[in-house]
Protein backbone atom coordinates (compact mmCIF):
# COMPACT_ATOMS: atom_id res chain seq x y z
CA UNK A 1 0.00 0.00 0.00
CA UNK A 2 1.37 3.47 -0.96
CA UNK A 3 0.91 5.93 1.86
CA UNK A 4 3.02 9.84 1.73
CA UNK A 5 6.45 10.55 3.05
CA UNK A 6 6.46 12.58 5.68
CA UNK A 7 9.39 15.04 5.17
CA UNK A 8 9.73 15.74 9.06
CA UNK A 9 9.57 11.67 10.06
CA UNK A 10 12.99 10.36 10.43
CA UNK A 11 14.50 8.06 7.57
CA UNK A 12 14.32 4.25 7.78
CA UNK A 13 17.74 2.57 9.08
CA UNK A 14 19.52 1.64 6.39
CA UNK A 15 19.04 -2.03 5.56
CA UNK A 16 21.47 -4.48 6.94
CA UNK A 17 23.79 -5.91 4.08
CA UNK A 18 24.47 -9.90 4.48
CA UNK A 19 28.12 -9.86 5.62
CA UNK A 20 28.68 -12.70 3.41
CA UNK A 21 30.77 -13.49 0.15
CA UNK A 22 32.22 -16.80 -1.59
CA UNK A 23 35.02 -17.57 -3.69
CA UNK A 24 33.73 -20.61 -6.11
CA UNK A 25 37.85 -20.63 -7.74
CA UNK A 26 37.13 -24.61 -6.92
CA UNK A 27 33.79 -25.33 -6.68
CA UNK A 28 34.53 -28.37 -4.12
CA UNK A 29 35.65 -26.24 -1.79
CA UNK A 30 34.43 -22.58 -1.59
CA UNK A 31 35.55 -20.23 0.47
CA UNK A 32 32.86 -18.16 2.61
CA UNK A 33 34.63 -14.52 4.05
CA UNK A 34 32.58 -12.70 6.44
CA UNK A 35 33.09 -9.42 4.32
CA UNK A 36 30.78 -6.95 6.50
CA UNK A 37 32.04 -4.46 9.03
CA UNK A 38 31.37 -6.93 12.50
CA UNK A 39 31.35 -10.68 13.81
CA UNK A 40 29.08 -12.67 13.15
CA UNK A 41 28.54 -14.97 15.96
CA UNK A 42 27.31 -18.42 16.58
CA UNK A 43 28.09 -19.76 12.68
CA UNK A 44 25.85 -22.43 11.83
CA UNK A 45 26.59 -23.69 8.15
CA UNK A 46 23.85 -26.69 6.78
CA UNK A 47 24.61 -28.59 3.98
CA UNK A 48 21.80 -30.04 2.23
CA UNK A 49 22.73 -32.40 -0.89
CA UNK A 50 21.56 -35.53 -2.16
CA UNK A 51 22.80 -37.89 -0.07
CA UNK A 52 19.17 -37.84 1.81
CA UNK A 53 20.43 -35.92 5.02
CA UNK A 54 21.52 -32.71 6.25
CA UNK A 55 25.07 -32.09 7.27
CA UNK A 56 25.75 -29.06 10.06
CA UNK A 57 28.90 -27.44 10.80
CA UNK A 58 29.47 -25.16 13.39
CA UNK A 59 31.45 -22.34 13.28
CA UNK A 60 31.11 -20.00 16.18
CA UNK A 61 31.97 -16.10 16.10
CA UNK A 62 33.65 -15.52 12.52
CA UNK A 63 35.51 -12.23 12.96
CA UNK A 64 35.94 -9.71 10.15
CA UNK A 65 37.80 -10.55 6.69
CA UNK A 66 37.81 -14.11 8.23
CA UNK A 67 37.63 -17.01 5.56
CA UNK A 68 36.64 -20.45 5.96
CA UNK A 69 37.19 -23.13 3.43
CA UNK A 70 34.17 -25.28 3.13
CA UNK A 71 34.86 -29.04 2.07
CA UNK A 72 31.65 -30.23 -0.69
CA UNK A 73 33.96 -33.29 -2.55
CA UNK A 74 31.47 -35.86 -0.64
CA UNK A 75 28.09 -33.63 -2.55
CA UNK A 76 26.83 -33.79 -6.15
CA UNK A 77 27.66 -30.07 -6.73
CA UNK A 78 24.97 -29.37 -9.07
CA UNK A 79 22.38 -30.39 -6.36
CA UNK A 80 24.09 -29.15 -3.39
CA UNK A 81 22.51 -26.28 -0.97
CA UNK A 82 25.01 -24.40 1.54
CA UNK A 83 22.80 -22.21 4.17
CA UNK A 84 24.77 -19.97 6.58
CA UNK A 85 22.91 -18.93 9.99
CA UNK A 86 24.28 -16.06 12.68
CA UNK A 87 23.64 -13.71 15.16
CA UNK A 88 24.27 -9.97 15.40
CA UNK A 89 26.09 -8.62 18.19
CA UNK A 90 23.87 -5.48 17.59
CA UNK A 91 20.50 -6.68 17.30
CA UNK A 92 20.27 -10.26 18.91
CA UNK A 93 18.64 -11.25 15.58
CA UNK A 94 19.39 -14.36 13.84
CA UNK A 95 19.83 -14.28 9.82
CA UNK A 96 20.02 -16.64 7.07
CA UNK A 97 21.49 -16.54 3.51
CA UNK A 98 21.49 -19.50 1.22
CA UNK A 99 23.69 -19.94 -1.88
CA UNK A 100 24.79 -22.71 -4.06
CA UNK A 101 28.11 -23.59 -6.01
């Protein structure tokens, strides 16, 4: 539903960018860098691929312009699903970004 801006209301915060980004230089093994500004804490990375189960790996805090190598030579890459999960210091909030290879 459209509704006016109010020019005296305060802006919106500014949305918060997924701190995520993966190097797919070999597709078996990707590496995930936490790319944003702050930790992210209490890493949770599911793998979901067709061998009928999900696989969970956990990663706790992941600092800043950390990278983490993720092993997928056991997956049929084409099928595989790689789902990252994390809390923000700032808002107690957990978040979730999904990406394949």
């Amino acid at each position: 539903m459209l509704r006016p801006v109010d020019p005296s209301a305060s802006p919106p915060p500014a949305a918060y960018r997924v701190p995520w980004r993966v190097l797919r230089d070999d597709a078996a093994h990707p590496i995930v860098i936490n790319d944003g500004a702050e930790s992210a804490d209490f890493v949770r990375v599911f793998r979901d691929d067709d061998t009928g189960f999900d696989r969970t790996q956990l990663w706790g805090q992941v600092l800043p312009t950390e990278r983490i190598e993720l092993c997928l030579c056991a997956s049929d890459l084409d099928e595989v699903v790689v789902t990252l999960a994390w809390f923000r210091q700032n808002d107690g909030l957990e978040y979730v970004w999904r990406f394949v290879v």
